[in-house]
Protein backbone atom coordinates (compact mmCIF):
# COMPACT_ATOMS: atom_id res chain seq x y z
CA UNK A 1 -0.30 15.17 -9.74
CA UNK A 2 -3.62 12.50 -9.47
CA UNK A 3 -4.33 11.17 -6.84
CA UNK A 4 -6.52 8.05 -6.42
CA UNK A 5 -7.98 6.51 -3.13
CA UNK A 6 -8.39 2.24 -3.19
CA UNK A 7 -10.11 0.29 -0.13
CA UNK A 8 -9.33 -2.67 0.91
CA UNK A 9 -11.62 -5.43 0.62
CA UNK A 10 -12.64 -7.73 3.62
CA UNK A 11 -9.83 -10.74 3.78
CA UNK A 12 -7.60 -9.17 1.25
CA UNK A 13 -4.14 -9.13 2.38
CA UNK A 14 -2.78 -5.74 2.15
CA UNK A 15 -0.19 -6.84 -0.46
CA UNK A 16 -2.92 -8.07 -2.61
CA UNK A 17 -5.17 -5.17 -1.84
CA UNK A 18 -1.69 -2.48 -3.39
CA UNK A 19 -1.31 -4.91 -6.47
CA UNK A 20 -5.09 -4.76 -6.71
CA UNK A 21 -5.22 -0.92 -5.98
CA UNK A 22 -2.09 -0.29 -8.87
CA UNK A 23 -4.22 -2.68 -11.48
CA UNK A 24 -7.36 -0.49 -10.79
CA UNK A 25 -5.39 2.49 -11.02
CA UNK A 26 -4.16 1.39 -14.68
CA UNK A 27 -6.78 -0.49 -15.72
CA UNK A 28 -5.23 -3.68 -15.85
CA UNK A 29 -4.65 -7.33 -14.59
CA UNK A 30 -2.95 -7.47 -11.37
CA UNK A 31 -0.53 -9.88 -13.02
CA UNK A 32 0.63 -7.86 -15.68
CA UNK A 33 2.00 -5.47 -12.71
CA UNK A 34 5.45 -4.96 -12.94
CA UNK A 35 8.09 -4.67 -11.89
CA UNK A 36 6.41 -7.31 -9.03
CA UNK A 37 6.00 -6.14 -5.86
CA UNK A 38 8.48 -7.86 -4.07
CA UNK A 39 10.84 -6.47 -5.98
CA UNK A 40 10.35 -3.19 -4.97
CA UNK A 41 9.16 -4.15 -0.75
CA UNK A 42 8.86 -7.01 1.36
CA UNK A 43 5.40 -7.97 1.06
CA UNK A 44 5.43 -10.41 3.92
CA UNK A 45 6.28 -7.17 6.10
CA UNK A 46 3.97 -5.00 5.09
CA UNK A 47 1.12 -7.74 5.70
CA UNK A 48 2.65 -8.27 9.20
CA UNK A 49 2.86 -4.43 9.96
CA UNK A 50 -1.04 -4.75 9.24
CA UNK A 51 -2.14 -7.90 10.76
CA UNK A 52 -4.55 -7.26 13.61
CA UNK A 53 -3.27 -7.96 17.11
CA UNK A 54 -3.28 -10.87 18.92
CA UNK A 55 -6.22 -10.19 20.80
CA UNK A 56 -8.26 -9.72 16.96
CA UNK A 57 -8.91 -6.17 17.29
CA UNK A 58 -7.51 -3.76 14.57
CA UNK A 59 -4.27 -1.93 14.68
CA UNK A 60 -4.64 2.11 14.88
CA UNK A 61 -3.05 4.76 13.10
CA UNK A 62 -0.19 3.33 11.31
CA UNK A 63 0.54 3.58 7.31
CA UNK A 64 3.25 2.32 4.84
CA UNK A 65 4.43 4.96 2.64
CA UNK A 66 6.87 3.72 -0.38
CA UNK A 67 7.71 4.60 -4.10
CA UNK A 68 6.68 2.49 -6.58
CA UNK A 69 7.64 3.35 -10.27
CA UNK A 70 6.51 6.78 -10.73
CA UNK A 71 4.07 6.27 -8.22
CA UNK A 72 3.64 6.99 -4.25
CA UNK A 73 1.92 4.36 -2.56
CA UNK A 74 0.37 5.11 1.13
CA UNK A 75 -0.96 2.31 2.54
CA UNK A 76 -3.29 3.24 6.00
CA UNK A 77 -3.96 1.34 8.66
CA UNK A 78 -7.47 1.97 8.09
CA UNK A 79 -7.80 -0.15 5.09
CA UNK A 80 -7.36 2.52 2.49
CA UNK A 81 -4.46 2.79 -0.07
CA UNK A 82 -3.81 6.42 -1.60
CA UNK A 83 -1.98 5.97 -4.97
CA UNK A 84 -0.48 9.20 -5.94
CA UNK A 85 1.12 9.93 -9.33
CA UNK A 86 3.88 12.35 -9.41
CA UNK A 87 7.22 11.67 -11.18
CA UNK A 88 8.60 14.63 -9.15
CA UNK A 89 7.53 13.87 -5.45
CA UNK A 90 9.33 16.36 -2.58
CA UNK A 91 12.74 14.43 -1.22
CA UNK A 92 10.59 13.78 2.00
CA UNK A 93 7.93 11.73 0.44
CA UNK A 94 8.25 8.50 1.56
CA UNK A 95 8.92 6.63 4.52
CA UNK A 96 7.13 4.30 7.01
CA UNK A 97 5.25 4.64 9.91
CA UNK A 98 4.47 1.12 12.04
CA UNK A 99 1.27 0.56 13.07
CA UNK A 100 0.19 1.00 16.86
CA UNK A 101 0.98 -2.99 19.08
């Protein structure tokens, strides 16, 4: 199993920033990614679930955790994405977890 940590960069969208993080991961262009991303998760949500509050500060504590090819994909609330690859992950692996309001 590797595992290999991405962060995000300031502005980037964290929908970008797991497209960016899976390119870096295989060394290639983000836009020969496939299948695309919103074919495998709403990438509208997971920007929302990440969007700082209303009052501009930063949400707490939350990650995204999905499967993505042979991949697991953690996305943290704290701006860093954990790319795991493991074609035999435990039945428990993934899931989601919303961020703090």
């Amino acid at each position: 199993m590797e595992h290999t940590p991405y962060r995000v960069q300031d502005g980037e969208r964290p929908s970008t920033a797991v497209v960016n993080a899976i390119a870096d991961y295989e060394d290639a262009s983000p836009d020969d990614i496939g299948p695309r991303l919103y074919d495998v998760i709403d990438p509208d949500a997971l920007d929302s679930l990440f969007r700082p509050r209303v009052d501009g500060a930063a949400r707490d504590g939350g990650k995204a955790v999905f499967r993505y090819r042979d991949y697991e994909i953690t996305y943290e609330s704290d701006g860093w994405i954990h790319i795991t690859d493991d074609a035999n992950p435990p039945a428990d692996a993934s899931g989601t977890a919303p961020a703090d309001e």
